[in-house]
C-alpha atoms as a PDB file:
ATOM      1  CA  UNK A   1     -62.806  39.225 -51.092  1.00  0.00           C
ATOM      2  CA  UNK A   2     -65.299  41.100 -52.778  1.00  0.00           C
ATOM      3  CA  UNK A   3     -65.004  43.255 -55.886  1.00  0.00           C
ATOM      4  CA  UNK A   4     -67.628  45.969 -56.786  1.00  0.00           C
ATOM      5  CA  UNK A   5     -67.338  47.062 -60.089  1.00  0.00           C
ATOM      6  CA  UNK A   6     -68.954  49.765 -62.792  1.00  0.00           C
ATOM      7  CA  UNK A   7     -68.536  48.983 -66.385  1.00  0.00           C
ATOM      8  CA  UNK A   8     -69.748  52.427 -68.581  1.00  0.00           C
ATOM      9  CA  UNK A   9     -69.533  53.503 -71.905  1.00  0.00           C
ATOM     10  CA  UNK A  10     -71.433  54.186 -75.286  1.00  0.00           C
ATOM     11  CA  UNK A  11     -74.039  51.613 -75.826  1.00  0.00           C
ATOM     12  CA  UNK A  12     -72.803  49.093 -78.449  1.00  0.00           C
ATOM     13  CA  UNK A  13     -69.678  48.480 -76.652  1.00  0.00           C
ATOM     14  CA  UNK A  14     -70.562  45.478 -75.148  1.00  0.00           C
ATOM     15  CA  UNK A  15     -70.936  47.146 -72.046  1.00  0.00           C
ATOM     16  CA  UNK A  16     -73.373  44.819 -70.336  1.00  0.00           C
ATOM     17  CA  UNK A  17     -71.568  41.685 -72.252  1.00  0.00           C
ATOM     18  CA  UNK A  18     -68.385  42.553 -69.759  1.00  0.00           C
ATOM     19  CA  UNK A  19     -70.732  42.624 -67.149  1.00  0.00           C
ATOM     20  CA  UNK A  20     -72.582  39.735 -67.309  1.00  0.00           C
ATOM     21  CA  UNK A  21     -69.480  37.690 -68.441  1.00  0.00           C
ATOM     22  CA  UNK A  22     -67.634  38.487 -64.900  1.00  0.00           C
ATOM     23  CA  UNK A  23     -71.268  37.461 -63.406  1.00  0.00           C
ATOM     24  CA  UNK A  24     -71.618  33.985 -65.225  1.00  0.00           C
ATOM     25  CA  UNK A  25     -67.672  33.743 -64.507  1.00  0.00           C
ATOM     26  CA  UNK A  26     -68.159  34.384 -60.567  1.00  0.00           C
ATOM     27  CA  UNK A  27     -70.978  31.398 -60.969  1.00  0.00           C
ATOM     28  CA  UNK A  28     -68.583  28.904 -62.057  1.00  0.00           C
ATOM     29  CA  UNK A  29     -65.753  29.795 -59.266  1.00  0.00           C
ATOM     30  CA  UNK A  30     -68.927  29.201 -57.080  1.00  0.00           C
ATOM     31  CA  UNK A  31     -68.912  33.026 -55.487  1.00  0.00           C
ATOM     32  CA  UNK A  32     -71.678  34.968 -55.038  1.00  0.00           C
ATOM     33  CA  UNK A  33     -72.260  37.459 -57.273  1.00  0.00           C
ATOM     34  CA  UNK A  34     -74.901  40.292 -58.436  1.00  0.00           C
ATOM     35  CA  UNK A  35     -75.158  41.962 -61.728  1.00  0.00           C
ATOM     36  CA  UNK A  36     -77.509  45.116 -62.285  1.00  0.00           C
ATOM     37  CA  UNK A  37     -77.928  47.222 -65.649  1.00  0.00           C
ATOM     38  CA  UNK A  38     -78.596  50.410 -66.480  1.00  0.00           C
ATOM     39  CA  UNK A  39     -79.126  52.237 -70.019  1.00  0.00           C
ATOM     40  CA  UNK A  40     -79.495  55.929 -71.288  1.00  0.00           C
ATOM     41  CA  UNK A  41     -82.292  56.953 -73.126  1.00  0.00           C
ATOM     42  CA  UNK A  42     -81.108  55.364 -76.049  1.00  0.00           C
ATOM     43  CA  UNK A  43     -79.749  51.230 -76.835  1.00  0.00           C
ATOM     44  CA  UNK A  44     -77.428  51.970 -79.291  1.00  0.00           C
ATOM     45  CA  UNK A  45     -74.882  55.440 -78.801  1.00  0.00           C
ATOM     46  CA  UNK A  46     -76.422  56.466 -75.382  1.00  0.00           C
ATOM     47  CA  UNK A  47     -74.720  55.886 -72.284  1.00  0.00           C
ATOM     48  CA  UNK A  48     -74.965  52.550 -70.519  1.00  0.00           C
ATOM     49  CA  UNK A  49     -73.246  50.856 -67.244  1.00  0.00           C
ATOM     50  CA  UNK A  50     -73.367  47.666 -65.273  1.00  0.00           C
ATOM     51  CA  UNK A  51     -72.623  47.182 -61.752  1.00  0.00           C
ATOM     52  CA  UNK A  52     -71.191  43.712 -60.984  1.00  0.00           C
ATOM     53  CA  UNK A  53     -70.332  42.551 -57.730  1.00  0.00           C
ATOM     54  CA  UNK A  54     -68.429  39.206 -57.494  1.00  0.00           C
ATOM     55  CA  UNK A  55     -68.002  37.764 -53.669  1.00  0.00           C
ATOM     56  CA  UNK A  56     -66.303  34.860 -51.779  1.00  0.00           C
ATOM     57  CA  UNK A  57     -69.443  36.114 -49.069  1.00  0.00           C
ATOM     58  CA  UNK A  58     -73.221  36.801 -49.431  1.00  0.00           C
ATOM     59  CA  UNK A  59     -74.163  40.000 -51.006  1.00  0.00           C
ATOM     60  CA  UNK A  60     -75.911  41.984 -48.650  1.00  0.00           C
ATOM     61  CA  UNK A  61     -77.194  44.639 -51.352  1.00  0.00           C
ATOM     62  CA  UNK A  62     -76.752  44.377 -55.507  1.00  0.00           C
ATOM     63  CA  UNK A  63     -76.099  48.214 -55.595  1.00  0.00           C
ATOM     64  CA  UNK A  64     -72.563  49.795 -56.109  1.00  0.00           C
ATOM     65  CA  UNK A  65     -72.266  53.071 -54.928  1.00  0.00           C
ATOM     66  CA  UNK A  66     -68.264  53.276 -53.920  1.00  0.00           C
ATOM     67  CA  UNK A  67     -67.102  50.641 -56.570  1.00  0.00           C
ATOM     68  CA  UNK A  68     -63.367  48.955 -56.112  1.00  0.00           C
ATOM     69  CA  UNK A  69     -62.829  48.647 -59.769  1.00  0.00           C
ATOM     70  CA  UNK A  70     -64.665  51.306 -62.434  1.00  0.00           C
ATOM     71  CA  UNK A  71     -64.156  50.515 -66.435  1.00  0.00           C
ATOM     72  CA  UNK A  72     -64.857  54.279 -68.532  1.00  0.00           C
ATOM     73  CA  UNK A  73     -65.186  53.474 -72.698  1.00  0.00           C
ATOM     74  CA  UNK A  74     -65.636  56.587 -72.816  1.00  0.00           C
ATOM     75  CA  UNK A  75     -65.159  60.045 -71.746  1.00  0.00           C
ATOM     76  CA  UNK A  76     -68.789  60.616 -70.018  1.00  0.00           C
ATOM     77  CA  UNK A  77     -68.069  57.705 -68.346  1.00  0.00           C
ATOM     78  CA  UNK A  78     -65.024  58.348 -67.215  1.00  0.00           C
ATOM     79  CA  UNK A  79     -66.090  62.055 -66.041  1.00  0.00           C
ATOM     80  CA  UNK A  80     -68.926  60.550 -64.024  1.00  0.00           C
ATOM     81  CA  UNK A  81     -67.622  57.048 -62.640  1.00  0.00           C
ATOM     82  CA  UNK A  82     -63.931  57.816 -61.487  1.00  0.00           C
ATOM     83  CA  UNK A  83     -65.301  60.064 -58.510  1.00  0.00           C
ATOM     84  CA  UNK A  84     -67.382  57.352 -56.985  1.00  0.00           C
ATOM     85  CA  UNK A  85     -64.555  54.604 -56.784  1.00  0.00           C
ATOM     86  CA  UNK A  86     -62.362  53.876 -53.807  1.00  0.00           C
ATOM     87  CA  UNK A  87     -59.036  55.232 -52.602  1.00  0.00           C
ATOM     88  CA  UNK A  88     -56.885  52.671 -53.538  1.00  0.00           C
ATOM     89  CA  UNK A  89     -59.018  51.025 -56.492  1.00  0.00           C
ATOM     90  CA  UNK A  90     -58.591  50.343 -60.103  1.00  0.00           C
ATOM     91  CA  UNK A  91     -59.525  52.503 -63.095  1.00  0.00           C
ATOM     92  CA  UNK A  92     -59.450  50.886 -66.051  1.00  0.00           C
ATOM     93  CA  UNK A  93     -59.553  53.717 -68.897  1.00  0.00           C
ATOM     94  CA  UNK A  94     -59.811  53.176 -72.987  1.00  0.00           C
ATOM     95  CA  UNK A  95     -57.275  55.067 -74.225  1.00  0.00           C
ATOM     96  CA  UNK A  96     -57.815  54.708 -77.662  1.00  0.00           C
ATOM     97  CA  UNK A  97     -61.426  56.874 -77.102  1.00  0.00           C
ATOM     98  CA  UNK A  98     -59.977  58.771 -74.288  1.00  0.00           C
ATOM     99  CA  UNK A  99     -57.432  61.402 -74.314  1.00  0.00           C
ATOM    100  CA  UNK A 100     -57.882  62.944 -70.773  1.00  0.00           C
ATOM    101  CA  UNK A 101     -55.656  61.079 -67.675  1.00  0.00           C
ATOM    102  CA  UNK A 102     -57.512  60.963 -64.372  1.00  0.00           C
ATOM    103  CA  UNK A 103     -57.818  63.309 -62.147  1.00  0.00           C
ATOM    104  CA  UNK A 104     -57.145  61.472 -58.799  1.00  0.00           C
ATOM    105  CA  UNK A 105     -53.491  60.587 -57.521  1.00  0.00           C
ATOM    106  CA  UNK A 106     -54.978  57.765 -54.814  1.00  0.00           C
ATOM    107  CA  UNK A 107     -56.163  55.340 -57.506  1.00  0.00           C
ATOM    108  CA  UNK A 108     -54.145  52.675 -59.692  1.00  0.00           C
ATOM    109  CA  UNK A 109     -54.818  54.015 -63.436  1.00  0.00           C
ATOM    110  CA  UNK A 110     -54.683  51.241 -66.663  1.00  0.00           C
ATOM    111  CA  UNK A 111     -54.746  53.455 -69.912  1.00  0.00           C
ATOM    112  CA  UNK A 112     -55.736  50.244 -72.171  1.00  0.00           C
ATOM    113  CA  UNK A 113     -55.975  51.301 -75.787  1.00  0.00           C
ATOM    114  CA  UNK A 114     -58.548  48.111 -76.222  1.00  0.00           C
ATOM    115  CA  UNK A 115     -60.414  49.241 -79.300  1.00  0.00           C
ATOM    116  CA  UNK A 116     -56.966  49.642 -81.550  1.00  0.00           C
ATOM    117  CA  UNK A 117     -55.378  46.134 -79.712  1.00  0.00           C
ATOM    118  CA  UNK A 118     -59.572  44.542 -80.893  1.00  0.00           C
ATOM    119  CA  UNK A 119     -58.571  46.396 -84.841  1.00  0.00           C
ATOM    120  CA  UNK A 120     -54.800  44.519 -84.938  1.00  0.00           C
ATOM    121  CA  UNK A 121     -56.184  41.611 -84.019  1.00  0.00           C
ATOM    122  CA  UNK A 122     -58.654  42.335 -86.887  1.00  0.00           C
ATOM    123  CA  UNK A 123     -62.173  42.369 -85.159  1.00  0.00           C
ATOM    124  CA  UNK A 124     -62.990  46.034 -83.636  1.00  0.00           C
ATOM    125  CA  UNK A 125     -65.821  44.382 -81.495  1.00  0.00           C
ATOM    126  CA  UNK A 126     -63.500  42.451 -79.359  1.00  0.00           C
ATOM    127  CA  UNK A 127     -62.421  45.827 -77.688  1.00  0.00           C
ATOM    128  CA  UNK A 128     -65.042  44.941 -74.978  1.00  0.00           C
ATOM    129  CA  UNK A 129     -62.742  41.317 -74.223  1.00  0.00           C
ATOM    130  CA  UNK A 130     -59.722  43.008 -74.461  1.00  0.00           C
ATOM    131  CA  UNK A 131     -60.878  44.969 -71.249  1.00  0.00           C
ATOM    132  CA  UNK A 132     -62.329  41.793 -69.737  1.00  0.00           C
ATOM    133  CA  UNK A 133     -58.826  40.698 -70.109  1.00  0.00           C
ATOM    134  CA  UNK A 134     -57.311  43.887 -68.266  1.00  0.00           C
ATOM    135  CA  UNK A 135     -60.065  43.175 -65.641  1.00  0.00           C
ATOM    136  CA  UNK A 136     -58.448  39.459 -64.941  1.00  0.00           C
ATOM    137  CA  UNK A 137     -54.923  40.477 -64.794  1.00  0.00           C
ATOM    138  CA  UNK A 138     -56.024  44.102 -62.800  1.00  0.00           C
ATOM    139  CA  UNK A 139     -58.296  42.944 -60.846  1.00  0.00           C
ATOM    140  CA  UNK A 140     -57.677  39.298 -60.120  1.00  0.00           C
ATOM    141  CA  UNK A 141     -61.842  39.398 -60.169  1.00  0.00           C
ATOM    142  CA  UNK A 142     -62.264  35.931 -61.488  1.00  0.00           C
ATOM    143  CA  UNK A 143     -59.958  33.590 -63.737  1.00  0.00           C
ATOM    144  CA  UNK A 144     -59.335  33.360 -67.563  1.00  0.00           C
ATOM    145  CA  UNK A 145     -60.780  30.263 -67.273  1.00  0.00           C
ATOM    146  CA  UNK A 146     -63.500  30.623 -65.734  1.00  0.00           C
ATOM    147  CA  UNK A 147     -64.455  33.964 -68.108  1.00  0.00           C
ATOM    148  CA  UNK A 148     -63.722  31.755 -71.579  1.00  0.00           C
ATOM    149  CA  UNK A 149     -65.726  28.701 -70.217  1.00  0.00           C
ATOM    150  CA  UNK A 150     -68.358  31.330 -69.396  1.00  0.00           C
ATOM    151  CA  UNK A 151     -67.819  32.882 -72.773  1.00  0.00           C
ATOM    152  CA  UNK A 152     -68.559  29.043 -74.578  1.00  0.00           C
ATOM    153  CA  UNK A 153     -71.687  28.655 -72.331  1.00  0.00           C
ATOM    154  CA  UNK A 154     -72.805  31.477 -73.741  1.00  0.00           C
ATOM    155  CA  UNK A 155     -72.079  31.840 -76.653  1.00  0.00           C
ATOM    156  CA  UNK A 156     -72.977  27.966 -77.286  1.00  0.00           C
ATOM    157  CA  UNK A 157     -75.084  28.647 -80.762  1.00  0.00           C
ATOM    158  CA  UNK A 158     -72.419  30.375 -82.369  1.00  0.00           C
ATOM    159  CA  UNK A 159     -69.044  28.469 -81.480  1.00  0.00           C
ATOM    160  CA  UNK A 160     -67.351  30.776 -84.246  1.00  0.00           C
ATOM    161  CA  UNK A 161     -66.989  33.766 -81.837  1.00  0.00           C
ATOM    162  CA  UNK A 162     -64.444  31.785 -79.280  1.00  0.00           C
ATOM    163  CA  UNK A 163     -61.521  31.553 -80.571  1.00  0.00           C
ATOM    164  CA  UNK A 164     -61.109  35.879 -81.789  1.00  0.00           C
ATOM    165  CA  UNK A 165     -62.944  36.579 -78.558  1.00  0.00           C
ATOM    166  CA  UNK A 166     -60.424  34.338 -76.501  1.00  0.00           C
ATOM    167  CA  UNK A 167     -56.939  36.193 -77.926  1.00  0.00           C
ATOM    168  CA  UNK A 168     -58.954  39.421 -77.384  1.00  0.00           C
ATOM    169  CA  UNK A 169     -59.029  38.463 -73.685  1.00  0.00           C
ATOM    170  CA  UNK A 170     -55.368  37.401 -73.775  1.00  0.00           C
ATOM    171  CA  UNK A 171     -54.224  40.782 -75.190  1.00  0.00           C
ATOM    172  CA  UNK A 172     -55.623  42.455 -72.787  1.00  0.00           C
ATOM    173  CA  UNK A 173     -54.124  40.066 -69.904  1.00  0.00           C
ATOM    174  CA  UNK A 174     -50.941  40.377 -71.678  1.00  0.00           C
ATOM    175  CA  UNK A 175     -51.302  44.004 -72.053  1.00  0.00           C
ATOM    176  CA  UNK A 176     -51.383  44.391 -68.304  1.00  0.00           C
ATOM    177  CA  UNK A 177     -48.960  42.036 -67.222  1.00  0.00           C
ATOM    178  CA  UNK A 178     -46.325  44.276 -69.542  1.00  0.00           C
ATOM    179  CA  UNK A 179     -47.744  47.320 -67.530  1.00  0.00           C
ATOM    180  CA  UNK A 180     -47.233  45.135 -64.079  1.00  0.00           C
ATOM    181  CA  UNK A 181     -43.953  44.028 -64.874  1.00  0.00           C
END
């Protein structure tokens, strides 16, 4: 199977940290995959995105133009990504910076409020894993395992960051399998 996928939202979200997390994860399942980045004008409170593409086949091309899964942080992303993905694919939305539903009936909508699970678990930064965790249950992209031994390659230099990044990512598994259930 292969899943195309656009992360987007304010830079300083860990955007690109999603992205290249699923990437290293795909590595260690042994699938193909592709990561590409793009940024607004500015690093920090522009817009940025990340298309990832994790495969069981070759990648013919690294671009994602009709993505299977899209992740919006925020509301420009949301506005510009949700049109491009696939009937039938996965929007992942965080409703604790967005307000607005989507607008499409033919796509399976997650409203994950990842940036106030990241502040009860004490650690606002971690709202980036709580969607990597949404994106494992969701998705079924890669495994949990994979993604936290990616996480501890890494993040090898500073071990401290595991274990509050690791119950990020099972909130946000847990968060979805509530939704599923």
């Amino acid at each position: 199977m292969t899943h195309e996928m656009i992360m987007a939202g304010f830079g300083g979200q860990g955007v690109m940290l999603m992205g290249q997390l699923l990437t290293y994860a795909g590595m260690i399942e042994n699938k193909q995959v592709s990561w590409i980045p793009s940024y607004g004008p500015e690093m920090r409170g522009g817009t940025a995105n990340c298309s990832v593409i994790v495969s069981d086949e070759p990648i013919g091309a690294p671009i994602v133009s009709e993505p299977n899964l899209v992740v919006a942080m925020n509301l420009p992303s949301l506005d510009k990504f949700e049109p491009l993905l696939q009937p039938g694919g996965i929007l992942i939305i965080n409703s604790s910076l967005i307000n607005q539903d989507a607008k499409r009936k033919d796509i399976k909508v997650y409203h994950v409020p990842a940036n106030d699970i990241a502040a009860e678990l004490g650690n606002v930064k971690t709202a980036n894993m709580v969607i990597v965790g949404a994106i494992i249950r969701a998705g079924n992209v890669v495994s949990s395992n994979a993604v936290l031994k990616a996480f501890a390659k890494m993040f090898a230099k500073k071990p401290e960051l595991l274990a509050v990044n690791e119950q990020a990512i099972r909130l946000g598994e847990e968060f979805i399998n509530k939704i599923n259930l």
